[in-house]
Structures are given as C-alpha cells and as structure tokens.
N, C-alpha and C. Protein backbone atom coordinates (compact mmCIF):
# COMPACT_ATOMS: atom_id res chain seq x y z
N UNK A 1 -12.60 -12.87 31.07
CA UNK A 1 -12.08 -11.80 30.21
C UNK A 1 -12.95 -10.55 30.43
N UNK A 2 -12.23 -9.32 30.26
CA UNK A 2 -13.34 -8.18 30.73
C UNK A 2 -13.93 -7.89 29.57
N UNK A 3 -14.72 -7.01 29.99
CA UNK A 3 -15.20 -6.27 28.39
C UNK A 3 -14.59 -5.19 27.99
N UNK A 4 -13.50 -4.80 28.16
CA UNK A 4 -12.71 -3.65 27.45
C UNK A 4 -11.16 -4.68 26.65
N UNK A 5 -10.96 -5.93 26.98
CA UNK A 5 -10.22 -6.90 26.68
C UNK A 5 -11.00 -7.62 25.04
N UNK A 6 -12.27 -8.00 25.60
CA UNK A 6 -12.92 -8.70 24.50
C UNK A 6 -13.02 -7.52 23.21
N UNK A 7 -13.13 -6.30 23.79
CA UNK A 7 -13.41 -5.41 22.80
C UNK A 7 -12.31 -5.04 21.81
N UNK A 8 -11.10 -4.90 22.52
CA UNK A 8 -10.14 -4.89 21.77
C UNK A 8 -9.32 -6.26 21.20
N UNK A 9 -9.73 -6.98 21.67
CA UNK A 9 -9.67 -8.33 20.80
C UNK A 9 -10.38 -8.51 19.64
N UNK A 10 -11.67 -8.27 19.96
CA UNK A 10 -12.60 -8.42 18.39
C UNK A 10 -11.95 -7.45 17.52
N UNK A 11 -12.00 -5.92 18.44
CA UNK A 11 -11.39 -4.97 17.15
C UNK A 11 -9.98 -5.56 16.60
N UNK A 12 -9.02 -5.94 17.39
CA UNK A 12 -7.71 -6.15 16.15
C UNK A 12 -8.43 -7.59 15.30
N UNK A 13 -8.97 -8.09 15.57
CA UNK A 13 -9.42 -9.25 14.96
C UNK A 13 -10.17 -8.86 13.63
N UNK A 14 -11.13 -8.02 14.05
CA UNK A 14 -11.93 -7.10 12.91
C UNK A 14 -10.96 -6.37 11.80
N UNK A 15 -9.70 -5.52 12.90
CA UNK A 15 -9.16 -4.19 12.05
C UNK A 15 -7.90 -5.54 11.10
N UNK A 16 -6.73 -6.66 11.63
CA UNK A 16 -6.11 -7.07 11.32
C UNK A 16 -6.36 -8.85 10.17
N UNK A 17 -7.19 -9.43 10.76
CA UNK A 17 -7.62 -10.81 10.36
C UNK A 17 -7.63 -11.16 8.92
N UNK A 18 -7.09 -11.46 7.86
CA UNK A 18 -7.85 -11.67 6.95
C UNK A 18 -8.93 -12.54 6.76
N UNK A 19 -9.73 -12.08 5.95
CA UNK A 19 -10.72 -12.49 5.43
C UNK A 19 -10.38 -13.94 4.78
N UNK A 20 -9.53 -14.14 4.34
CA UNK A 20 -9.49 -15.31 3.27
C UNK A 20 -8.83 -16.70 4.22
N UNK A 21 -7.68 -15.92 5.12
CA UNK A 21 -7.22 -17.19 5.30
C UNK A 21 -7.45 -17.29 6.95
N UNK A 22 -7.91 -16.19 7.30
CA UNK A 22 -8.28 -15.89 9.05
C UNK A 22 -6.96 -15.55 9.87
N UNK A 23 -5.73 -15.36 9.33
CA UNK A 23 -4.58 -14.76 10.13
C UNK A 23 -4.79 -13.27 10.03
N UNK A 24 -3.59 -13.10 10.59
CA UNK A 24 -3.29 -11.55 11.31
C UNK A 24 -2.49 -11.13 10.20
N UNK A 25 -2.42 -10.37 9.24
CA UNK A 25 -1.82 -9.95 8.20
C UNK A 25 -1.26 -8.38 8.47
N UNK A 26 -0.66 -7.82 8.50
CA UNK A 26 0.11 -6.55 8.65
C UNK A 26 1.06 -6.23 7.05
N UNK A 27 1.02 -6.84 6.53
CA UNK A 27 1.72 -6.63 5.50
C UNK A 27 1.90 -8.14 4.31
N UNK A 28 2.76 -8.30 3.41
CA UNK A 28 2.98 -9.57 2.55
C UNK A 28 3.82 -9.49 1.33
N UNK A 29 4.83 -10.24 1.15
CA UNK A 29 5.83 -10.12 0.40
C UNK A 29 5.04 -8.98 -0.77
N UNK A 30 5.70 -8.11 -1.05
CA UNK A 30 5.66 -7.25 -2.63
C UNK A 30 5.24 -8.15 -3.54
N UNK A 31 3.82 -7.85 -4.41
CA UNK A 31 3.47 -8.27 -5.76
C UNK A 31 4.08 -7.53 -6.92
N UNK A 32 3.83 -8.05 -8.13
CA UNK A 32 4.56 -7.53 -9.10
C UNK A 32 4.60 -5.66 -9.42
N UNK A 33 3.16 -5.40 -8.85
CA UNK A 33 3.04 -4.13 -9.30
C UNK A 33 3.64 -3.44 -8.11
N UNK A 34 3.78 -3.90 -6.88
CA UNK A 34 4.80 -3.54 -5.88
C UNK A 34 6.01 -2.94 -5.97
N UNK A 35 6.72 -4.25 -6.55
CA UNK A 35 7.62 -4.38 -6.83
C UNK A 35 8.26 -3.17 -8.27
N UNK A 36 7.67 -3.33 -9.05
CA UNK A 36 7.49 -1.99 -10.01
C UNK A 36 7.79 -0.75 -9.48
N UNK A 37 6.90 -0.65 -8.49
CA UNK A 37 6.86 0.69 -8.01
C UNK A 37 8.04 0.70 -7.57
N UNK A 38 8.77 0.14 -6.67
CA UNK A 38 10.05 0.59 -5.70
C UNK A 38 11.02 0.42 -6.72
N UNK A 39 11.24 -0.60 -7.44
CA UNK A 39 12.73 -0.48 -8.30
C UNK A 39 12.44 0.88 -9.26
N UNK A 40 11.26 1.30 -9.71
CA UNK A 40 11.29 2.84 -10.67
C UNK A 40 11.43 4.14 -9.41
N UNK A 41 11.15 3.85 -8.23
CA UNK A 41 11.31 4.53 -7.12
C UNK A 41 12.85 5.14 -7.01
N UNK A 42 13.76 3.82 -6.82
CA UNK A 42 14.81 3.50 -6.98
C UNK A 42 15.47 4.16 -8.07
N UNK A 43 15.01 4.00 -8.98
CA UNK A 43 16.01 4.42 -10.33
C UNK A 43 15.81 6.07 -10.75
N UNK A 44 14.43 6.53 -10.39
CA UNK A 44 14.11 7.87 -10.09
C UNK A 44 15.21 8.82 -8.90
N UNK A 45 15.59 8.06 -7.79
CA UNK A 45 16.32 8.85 -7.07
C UNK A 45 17.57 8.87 -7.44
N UNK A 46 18.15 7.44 -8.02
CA UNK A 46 20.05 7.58 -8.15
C UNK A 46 20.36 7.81 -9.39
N UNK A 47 19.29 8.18 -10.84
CA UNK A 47 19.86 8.39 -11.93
C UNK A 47 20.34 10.17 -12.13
N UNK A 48 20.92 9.76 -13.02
CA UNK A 48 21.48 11.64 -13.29
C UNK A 48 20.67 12.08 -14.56
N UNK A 49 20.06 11.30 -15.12
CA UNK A 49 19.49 11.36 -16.38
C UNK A 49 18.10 12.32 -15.69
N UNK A 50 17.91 13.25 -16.81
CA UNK A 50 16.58 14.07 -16.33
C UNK A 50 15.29 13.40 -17.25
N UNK A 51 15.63 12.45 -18.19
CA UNK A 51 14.15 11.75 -18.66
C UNK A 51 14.16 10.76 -18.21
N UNK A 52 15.04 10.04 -17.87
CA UNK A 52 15.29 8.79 -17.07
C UNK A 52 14.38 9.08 -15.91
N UNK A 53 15.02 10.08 -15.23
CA UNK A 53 14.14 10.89 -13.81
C UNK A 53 12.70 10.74 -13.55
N UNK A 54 12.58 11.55 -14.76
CA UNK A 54 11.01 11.86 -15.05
C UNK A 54 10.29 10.31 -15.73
N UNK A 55 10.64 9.84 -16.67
CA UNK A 55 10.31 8.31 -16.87
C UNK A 55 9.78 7.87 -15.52
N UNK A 56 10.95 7.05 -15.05
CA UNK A 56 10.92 6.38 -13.69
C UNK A 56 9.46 7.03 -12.81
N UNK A 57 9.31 8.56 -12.78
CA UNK A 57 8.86 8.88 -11.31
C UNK A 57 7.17 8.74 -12.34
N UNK A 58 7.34 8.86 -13.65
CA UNK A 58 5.47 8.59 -13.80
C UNK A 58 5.36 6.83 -13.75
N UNK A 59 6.22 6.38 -14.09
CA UNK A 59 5.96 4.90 -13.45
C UNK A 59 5.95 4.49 -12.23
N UNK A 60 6.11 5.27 -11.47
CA UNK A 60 5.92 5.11 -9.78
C UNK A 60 4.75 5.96 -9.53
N UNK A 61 4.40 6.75 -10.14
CA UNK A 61 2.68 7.00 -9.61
C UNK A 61 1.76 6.23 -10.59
N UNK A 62 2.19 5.63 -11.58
CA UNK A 62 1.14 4.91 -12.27
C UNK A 62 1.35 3.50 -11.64
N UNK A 63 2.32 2.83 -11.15
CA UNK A 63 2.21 1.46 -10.76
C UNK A 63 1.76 1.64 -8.92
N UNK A 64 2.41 2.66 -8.30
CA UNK A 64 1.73 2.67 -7.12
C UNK A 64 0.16 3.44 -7.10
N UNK A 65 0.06 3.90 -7.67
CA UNK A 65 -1.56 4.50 -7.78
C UNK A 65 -2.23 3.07 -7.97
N UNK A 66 -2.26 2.40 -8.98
CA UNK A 66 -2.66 1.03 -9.28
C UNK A 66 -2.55 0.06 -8.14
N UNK A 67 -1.75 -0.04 -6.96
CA UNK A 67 -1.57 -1.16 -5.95
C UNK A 67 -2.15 -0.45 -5.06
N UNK A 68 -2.00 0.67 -4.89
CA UNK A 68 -2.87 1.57 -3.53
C UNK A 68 -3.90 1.20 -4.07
N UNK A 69 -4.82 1.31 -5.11
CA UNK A 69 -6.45 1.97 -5.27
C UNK A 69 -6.77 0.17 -5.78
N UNK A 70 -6.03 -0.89 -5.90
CA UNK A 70 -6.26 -2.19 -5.57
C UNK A 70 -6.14 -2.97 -4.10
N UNK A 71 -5.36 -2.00 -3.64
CA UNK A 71 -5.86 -2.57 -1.63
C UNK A 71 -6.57 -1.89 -1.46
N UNK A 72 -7.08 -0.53 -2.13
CA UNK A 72 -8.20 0.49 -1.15
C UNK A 72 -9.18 -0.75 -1.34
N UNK A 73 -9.77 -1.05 -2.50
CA UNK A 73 -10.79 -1.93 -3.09
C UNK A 73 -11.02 -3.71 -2.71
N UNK A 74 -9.66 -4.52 -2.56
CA UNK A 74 -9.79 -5.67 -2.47
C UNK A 74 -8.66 -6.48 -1.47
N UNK A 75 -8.12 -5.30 -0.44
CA UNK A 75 -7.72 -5.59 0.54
C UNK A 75 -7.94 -6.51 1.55
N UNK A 76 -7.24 -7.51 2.00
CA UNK A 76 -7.57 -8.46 2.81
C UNK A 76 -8.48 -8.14 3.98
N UNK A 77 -7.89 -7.15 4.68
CA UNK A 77 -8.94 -6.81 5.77
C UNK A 77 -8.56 -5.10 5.98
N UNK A 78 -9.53 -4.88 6.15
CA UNK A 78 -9.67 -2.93 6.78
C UNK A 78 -8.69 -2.60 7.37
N UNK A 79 -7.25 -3.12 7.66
CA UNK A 79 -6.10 -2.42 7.45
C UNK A 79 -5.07 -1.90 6.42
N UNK A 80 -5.25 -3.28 6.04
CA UNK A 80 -4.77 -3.53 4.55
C UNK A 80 -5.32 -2.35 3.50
N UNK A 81 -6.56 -2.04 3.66
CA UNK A 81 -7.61 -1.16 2.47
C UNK A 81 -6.90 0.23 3.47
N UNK A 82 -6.95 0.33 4.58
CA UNK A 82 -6.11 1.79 4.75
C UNK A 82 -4.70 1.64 4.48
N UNK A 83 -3.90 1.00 4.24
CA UNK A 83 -2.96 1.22 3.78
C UNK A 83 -2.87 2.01 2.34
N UNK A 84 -3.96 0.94 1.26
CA UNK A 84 -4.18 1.15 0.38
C UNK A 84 -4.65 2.68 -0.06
N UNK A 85 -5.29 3.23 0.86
CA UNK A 85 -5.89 5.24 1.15
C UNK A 85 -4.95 5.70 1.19
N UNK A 86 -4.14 5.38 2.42
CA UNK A 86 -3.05 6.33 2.46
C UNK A 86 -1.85 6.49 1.59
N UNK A 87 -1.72 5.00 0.40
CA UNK A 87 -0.79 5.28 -0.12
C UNK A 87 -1.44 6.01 -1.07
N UNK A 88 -2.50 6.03 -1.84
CA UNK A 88 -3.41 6.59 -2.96
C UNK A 88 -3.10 8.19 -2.35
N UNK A 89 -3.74 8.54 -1.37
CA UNK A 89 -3.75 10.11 -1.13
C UNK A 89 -2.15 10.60 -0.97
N UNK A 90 -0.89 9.58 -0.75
CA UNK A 90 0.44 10.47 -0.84
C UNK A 90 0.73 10.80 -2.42
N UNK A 91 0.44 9.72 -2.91
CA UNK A 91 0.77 9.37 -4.22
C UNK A 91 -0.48 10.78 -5.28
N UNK A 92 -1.70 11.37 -4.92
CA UNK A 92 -1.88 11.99 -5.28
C UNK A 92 -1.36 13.33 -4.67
N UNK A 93 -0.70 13.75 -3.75
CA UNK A 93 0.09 14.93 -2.72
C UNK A 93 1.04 14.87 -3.80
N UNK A 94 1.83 13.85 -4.19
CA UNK A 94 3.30 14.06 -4.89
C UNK A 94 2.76 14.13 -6.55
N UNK A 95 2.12 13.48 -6.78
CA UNK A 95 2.28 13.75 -7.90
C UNK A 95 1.31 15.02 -8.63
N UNK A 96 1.33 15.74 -7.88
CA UNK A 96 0.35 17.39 -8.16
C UNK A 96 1.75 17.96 -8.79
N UNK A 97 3.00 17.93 -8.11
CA UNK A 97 4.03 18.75 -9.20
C UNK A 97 4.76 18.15 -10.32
C-alpha cells in the first residue's frame, strides 16, 4: 500500500468511523428532535396561516438549533460534528430575520 493510499485511508477512517460502533456513518435514520424539525419545516412552507407560519418556523430553529449544537458536541465522529456546524451556522444565517 503506498503512503498517499494509507493516508487517505486513515483520514476517511478518522474523518467517517464512528467512535462507538467502528462503522462508516454518513448519516442515520432522523431522531425525534430531527424529525420535529422537518415536519414544522414542512408545515411552515405549505400553510397559508401567517401564525401558523411564524409558529412552525420558531420551532424549526429551536428544534434544529438543538440537533445541530447536539452533533456539534456529541457527534459520532468529526463528520457528523461538522454537519452539526454547518447546520447551527445556517440555522443562525436564517434565523437573523
């Protein structure tokens, strides 16, 4: 094996692996607070109601703020925790208006 092979082996191993169970994790069914987020996601875009609207969309930065800044923190492995950044920093971009 060369050493530009081994290197990028350890790194996806490093960047992808979890910690807990030693697979390759890229993602994992929606948890509850997941799940939260997308159905108020959901109900924020197709209602006609303007408190309904507004309801829905602070429960989608309060339940996704909460699952981002819980993978930034206790993410399986250092992909997972950037996922967790990047959803935290959209989620603070959108919710400034």
């Amino acid at each position: 094996m060369t050493r530009t092979r081994s290197l990028r082996r350890r790194f996806v191993d490093w960047m992808f692996r979890s910690r807990e169970t030693g697979e390759i994790v890229l993602g994992q069914w929606p948890n509850l607070t997941a799940s939260v987020t997308w159905v108020a996601a959901i109900v924020a875009l197709v209602t006609r109601s303007d408190s309904t609207r507004r309801t829905a969309a602070q429960v989608v930065v309060v339940s996704g703020a909460w699952w981002a800044l819980r993978e930034l923190l206790a993410g399986v492995n250092p992909f997972r925790r950037l996922q967790g950044a990047a959803a935290l920093g959209a989620i603070a971009l959108l919710a400034r208006d």
